[in-house]
N, C-alpha and C. Protein backbone atom coordinates (compact mmCIF):
# COMPACT_ATOMS: atom_id res chain seq x y z
N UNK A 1 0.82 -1.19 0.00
CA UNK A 1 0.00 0.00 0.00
C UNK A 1 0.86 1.26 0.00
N UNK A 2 2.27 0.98 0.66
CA UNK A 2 2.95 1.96 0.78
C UNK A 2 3.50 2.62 -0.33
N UNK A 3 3.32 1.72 -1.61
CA UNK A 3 4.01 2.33 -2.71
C UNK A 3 3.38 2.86 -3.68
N UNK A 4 1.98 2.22 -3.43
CA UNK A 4 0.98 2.22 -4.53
C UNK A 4 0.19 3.55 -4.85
N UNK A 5 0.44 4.51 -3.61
CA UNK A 5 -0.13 6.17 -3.51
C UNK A 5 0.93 6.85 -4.56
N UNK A 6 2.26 7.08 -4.56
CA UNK A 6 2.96 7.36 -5.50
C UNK A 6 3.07 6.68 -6.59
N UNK A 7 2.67 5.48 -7.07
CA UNK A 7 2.51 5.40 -8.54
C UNK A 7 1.61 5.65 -8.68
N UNK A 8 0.02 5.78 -8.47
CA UNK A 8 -1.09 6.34 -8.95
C UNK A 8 -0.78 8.06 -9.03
N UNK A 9 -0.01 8.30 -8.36
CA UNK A 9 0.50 9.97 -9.11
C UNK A 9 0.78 9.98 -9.97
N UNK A 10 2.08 9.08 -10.26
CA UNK A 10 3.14 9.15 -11.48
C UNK A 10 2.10 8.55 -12.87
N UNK A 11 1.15 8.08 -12.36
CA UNK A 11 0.31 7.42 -13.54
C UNK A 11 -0.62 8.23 -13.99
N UNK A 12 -1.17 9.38 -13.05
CA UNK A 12 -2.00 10.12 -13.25
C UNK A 12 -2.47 10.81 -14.71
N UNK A 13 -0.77 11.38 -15.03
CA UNK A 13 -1.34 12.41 -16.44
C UNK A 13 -1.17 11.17 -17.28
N UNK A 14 -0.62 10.23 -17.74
CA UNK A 14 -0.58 9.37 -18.63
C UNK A 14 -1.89 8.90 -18.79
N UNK A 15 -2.17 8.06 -17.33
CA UNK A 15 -3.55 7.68 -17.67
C UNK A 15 -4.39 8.58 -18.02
N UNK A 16 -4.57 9.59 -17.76
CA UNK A 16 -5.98 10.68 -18.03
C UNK A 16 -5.54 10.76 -19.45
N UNK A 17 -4.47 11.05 -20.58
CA UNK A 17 -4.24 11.40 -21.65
C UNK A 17 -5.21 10.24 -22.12
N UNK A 18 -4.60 9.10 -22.13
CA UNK A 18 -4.94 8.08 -22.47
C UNK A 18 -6.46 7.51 -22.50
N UNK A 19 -7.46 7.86 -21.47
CA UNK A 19 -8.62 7.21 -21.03
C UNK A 19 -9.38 8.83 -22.34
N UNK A 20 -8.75 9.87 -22.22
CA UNK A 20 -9.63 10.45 -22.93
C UNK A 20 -9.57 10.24 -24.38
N UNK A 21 -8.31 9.98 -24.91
CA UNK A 21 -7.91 9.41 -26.22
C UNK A 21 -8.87 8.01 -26.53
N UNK A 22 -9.13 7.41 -25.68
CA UNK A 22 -10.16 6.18 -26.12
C UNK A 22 -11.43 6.67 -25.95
N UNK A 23 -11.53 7.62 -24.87
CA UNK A 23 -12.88 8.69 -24.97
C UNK A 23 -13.32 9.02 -26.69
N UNK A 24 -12.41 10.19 -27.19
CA UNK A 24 -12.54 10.40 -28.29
C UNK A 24 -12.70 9.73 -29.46
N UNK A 25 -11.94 8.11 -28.99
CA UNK A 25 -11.92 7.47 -30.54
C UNK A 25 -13.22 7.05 -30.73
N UNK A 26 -13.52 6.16 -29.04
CA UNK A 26 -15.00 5.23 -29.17
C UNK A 26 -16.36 6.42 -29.03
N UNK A 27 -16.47 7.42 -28.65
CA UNK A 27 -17.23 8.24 -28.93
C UNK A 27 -17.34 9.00 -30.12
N UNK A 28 -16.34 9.42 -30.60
CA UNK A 28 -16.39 9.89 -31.86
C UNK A 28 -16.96 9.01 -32.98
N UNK A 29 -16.70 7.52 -33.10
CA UNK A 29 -16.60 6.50 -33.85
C UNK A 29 -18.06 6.07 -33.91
N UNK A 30 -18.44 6.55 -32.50
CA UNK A 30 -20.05 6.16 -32.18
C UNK A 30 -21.29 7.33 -32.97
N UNK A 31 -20.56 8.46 -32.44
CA UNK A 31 -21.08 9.28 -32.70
C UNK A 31 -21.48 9.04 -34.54
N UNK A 32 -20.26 9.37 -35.06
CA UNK A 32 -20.07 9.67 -36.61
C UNK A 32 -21.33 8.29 -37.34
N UNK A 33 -21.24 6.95 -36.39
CA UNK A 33 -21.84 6.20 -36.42
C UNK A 33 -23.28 6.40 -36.82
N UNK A 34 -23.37 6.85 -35.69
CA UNK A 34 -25.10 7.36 -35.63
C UNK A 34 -25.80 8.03 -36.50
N UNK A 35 -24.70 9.25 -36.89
CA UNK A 35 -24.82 10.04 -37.43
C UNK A 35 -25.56 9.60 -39.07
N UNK A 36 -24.48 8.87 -39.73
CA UNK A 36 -24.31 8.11 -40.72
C UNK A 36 -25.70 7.38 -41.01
N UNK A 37 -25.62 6.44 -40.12
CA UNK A 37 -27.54 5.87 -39.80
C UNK A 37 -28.53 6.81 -39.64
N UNK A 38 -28.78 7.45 -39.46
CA UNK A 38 -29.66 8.60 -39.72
C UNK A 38 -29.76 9.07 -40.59
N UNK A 39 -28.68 9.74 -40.96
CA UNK A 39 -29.17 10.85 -42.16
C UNK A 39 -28.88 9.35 -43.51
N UNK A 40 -28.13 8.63 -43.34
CA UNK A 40 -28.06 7.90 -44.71
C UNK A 40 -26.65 8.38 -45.42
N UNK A 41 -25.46 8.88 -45.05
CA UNK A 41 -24.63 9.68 -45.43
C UNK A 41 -23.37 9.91 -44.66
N UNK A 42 -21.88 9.59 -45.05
CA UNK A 42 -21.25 10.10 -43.61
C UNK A 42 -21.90 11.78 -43.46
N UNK A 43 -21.06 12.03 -41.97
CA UNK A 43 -21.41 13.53 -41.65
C UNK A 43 -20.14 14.45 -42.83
N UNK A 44 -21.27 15.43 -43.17
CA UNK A 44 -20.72 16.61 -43.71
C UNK A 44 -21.04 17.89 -43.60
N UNK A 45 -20.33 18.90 -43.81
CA UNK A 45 -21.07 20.47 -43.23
C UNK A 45 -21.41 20.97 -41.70
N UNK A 46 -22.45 21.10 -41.12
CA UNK A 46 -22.67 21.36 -40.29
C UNK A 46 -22.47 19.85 -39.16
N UNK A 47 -22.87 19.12 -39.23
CA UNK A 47 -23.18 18.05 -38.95
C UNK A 47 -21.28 17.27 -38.55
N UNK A 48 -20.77 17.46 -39.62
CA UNK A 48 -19.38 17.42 -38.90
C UNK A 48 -18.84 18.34 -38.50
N UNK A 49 -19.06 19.70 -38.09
CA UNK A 49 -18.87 19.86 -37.13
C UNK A 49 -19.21 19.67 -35.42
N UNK A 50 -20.16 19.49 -35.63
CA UNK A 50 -20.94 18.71 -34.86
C UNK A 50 -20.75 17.51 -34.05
N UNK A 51 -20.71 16.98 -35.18
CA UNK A 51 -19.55 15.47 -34.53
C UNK A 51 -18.00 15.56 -34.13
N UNK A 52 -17.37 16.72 -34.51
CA UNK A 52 -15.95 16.85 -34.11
C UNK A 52 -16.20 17.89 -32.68
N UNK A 53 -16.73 18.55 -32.42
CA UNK A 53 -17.14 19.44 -31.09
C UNK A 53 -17.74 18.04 -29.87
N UNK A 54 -18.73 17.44 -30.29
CA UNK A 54 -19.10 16.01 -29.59
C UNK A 54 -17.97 15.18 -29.33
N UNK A 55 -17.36 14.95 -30.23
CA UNK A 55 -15.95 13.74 -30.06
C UNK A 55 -15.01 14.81 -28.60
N UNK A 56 -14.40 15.65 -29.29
CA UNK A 56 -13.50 16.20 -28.19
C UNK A 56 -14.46 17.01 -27.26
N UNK A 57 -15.33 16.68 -26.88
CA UNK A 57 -16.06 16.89 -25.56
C UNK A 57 -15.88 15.83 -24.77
N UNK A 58 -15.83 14.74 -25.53
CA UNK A 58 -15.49 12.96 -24.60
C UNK A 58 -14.07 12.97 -24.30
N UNK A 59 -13.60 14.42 -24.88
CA UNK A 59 -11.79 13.98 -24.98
C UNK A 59 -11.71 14.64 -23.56
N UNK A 60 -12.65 15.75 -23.45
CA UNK A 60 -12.12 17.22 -22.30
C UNK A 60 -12.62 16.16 -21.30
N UNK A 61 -13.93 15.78 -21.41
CA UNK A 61 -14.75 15.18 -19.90
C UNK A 61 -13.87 13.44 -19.49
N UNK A 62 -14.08 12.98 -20.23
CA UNK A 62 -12.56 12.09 -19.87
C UNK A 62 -11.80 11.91 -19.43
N UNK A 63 -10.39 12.94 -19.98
CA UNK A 63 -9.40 13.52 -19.32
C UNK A 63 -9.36 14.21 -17.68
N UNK A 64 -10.28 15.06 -17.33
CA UNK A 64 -10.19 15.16 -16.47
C UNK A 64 -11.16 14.46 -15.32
N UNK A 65 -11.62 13.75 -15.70
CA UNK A 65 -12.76 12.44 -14.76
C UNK A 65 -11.37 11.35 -14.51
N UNK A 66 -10.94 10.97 -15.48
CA UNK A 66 -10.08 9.74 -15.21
C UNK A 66 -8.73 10.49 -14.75
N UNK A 67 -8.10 11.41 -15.02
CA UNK A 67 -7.29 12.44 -13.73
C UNK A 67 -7.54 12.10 -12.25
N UNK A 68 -8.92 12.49 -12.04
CA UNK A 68 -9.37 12.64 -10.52
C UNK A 68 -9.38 11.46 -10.35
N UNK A 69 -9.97 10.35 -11.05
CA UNK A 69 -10.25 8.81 -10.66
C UNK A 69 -9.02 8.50 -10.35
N UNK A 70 -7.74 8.34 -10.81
CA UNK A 70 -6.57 7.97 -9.99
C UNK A 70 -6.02 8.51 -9.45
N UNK A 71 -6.29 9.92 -9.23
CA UNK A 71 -5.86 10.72 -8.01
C UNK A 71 -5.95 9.87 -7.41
N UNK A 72 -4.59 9.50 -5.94
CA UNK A 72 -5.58 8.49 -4.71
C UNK A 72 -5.98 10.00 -3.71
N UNK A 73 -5.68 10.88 -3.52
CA UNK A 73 -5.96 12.10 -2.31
C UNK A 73 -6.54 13.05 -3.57
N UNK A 74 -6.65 14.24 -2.43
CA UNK A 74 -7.01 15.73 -3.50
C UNK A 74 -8.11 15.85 -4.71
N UNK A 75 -8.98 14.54 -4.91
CA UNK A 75 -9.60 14.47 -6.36
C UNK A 75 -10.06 15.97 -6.77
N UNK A 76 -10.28 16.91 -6.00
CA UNK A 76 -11.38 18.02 -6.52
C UNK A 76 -10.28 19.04 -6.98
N UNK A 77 -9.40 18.71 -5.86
CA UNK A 77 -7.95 19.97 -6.69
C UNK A 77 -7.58 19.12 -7.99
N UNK A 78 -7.29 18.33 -8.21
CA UNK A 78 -6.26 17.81 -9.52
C UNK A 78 -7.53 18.29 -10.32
N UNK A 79 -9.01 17.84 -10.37
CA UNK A 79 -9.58 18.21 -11.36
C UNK A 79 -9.95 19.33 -11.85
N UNK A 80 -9.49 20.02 -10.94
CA UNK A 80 -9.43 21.71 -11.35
C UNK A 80 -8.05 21.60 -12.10
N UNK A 81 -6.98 21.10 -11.44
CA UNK A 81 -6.10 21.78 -12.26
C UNK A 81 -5.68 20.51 -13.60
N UNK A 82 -6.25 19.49 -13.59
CA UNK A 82 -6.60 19.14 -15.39
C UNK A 82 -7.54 19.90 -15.89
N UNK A 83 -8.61 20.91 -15.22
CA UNK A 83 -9.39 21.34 -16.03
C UNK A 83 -8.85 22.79 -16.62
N UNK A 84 -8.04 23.72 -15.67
CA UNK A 84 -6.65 24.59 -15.68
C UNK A 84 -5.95 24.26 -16.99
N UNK A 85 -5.65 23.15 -17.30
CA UNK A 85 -4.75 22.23 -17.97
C UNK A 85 -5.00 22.35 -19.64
N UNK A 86 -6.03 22.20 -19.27
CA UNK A 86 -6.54 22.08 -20.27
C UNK A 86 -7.62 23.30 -20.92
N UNK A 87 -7.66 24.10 -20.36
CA UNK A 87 -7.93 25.20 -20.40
C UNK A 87 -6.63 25.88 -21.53
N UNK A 88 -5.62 25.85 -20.51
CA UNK A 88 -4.43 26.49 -21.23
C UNK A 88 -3.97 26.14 -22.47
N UNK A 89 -3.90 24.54 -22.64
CA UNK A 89 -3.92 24.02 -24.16
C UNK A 89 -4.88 24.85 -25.22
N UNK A 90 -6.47 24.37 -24.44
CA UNK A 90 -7.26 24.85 -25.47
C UNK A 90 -6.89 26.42 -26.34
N UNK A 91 -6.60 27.66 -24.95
CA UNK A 91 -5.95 28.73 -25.65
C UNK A 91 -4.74 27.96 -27.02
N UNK A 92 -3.58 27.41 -26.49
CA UNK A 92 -2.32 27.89 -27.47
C UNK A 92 -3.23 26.77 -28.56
N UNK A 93 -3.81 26.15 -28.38
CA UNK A 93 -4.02 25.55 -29.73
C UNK A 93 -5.08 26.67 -30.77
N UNK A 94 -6.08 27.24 -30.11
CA UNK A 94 -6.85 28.57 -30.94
C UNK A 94 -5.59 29.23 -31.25
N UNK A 95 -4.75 29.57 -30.83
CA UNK A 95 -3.86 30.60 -30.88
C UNK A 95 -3.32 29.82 -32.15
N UNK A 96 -2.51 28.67 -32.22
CA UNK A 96 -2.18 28.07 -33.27
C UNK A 96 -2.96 27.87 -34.40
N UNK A 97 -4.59 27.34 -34.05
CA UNK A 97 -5.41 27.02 -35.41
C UNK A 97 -5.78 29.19 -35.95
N UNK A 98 -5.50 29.53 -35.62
CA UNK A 98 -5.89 30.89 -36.11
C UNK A 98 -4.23 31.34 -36.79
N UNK A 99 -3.38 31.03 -36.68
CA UNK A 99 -2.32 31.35 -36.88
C UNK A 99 -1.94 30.39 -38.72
N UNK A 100 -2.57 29.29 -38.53
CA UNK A 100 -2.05 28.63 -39.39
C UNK A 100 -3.77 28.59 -40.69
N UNK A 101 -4.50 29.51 -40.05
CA UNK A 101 -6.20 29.16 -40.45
C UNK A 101 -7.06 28.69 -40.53
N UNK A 102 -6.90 27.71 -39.70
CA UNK A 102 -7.64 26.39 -39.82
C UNK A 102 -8.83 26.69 -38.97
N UNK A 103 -9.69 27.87 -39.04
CA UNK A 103 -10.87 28.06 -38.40
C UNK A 103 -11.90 26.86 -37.75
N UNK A 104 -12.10 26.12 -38.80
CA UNK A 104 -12.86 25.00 -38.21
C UNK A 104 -12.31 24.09 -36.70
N UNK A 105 -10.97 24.12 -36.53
CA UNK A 105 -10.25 23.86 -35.55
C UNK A 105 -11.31 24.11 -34.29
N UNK A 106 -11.99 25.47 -34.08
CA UNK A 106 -12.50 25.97 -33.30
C UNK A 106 -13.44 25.63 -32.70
N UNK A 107 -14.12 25.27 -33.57
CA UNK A 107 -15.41 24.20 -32.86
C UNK A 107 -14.97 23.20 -32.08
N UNK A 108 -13.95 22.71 -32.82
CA UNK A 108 -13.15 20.57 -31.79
C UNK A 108 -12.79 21.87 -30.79
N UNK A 109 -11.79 22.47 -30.60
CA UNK A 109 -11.71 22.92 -29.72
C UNK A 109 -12.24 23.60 -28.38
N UNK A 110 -13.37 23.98 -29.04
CA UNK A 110 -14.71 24.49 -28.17
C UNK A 110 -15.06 23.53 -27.28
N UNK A 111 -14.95 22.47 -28.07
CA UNK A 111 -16.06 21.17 -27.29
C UNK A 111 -14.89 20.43 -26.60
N UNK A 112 -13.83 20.68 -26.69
CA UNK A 112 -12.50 19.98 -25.61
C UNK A 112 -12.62 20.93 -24.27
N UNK A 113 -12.70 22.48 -24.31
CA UNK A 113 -12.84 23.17 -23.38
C UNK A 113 -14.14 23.12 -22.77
N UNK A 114 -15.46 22.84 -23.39
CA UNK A 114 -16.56 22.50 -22.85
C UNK A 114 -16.80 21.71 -21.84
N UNK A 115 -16.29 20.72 -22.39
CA UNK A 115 -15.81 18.93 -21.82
C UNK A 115 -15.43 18.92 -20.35
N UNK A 116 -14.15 19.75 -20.97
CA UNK A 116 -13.42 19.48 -19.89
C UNK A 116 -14.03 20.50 -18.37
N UNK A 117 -14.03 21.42 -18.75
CA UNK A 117 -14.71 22.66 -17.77
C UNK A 117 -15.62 22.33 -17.18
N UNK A 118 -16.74 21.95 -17.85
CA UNK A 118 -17.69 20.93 -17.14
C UNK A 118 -17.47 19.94 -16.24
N UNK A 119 -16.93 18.98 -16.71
CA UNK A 119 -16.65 17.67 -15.72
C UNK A 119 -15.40 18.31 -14.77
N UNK A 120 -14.90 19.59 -14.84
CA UNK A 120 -13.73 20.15 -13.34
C UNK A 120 -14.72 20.70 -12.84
N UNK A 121 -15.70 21.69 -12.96
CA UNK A 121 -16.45 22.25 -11.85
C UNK A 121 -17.51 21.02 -11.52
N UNK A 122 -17.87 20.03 -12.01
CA UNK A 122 -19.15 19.00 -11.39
C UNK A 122 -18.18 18.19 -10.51
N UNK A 123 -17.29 18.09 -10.08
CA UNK A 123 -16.49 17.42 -9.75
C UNK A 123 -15.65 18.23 -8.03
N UNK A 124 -15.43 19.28 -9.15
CA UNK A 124 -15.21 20.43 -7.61
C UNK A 124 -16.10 20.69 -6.77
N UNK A 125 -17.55 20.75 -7.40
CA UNK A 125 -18.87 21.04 -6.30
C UNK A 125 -19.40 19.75 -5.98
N UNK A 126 -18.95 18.55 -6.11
CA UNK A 126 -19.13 17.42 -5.63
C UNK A 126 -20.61 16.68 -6.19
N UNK A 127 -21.10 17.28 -7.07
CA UNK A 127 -21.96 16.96 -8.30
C UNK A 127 -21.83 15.51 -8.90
N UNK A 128 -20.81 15.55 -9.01
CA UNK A 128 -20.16 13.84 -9.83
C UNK A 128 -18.90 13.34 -8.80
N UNK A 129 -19.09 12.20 -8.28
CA UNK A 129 -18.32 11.72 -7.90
C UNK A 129 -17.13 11.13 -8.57
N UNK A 130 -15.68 10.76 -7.86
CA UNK A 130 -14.33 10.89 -8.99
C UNK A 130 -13.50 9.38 -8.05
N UNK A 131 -14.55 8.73 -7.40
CA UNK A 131 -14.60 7.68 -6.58
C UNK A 131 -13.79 7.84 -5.00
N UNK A 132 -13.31 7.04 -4.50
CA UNK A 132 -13.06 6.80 -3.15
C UNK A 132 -11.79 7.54 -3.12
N UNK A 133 -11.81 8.49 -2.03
CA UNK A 133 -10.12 8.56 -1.60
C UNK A 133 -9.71 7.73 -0.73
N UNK A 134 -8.46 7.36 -1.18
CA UNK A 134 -7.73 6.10 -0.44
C UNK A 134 -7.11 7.25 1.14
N UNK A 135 -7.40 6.36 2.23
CA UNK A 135 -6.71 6.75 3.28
C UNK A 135 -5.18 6.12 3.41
């Protein structure tokens, strides 16, 4: 037990990268899915954007849910500051997709900062639980 509080630190940002990266693939994959079955068509136009703002919303809320989940102490601070975290990305990457033009960027990006912002304050006001802290 004695060791196992410091590797769930050291595992922390890896795992959260990671749990939201399968966030994004199997939600996105689902999504675009659906999408497809419905209209009869992959998504295009509005509609993918749509689905790319939805996908990296599973990326933001993810990331910082599975952050706090292996937090073993502190869950409500770390998920502020993956949600901090990711906050700050979301800026330099607008900063980048406007730099290079890629306007549409803005929407995925919207919905990563959505994501994520959301699931740090439901989490900070104790709204959603981020499971057990280990004593």
């Amino acid at each position: 037990m004695l060791i196992v509080k410091p590797l769930r630190w050291v595992a922390l940002l890896p795992g959260a990268l990671v749990a939201g990266y399968a966030a994004y693939l199997v939600g996105g994959t689902i999504n675009n899915l659906s999408i497809t079955l419905y209209m009869g068509r992959p998504p295009n136009g509005w509609t993918k954007l749509l689905g790319d703002f939805m996908a990296h919303m599973f990326l933001g809320a993810a990331f910082v849910y599975a952050g706090a989940f292996i937090a073993p102490t502190q869950k409500p601070i770390v998920a502020m500051a993956l949600g901090a975290l990711s906050i700050f990305l979301g800026g330099a990457f607008v900063w980048a997709s406007l730099i290079v033009e890629k306007y549409r960027a803005i929407i995925a990006i919207a919905g990563l900062l959505f994501g994520s912002s959301v699931t740090a304050f439901s989490i900070m006001t104790g709204e959603v639980s981020a499971g057990a802290v280990d004593e």
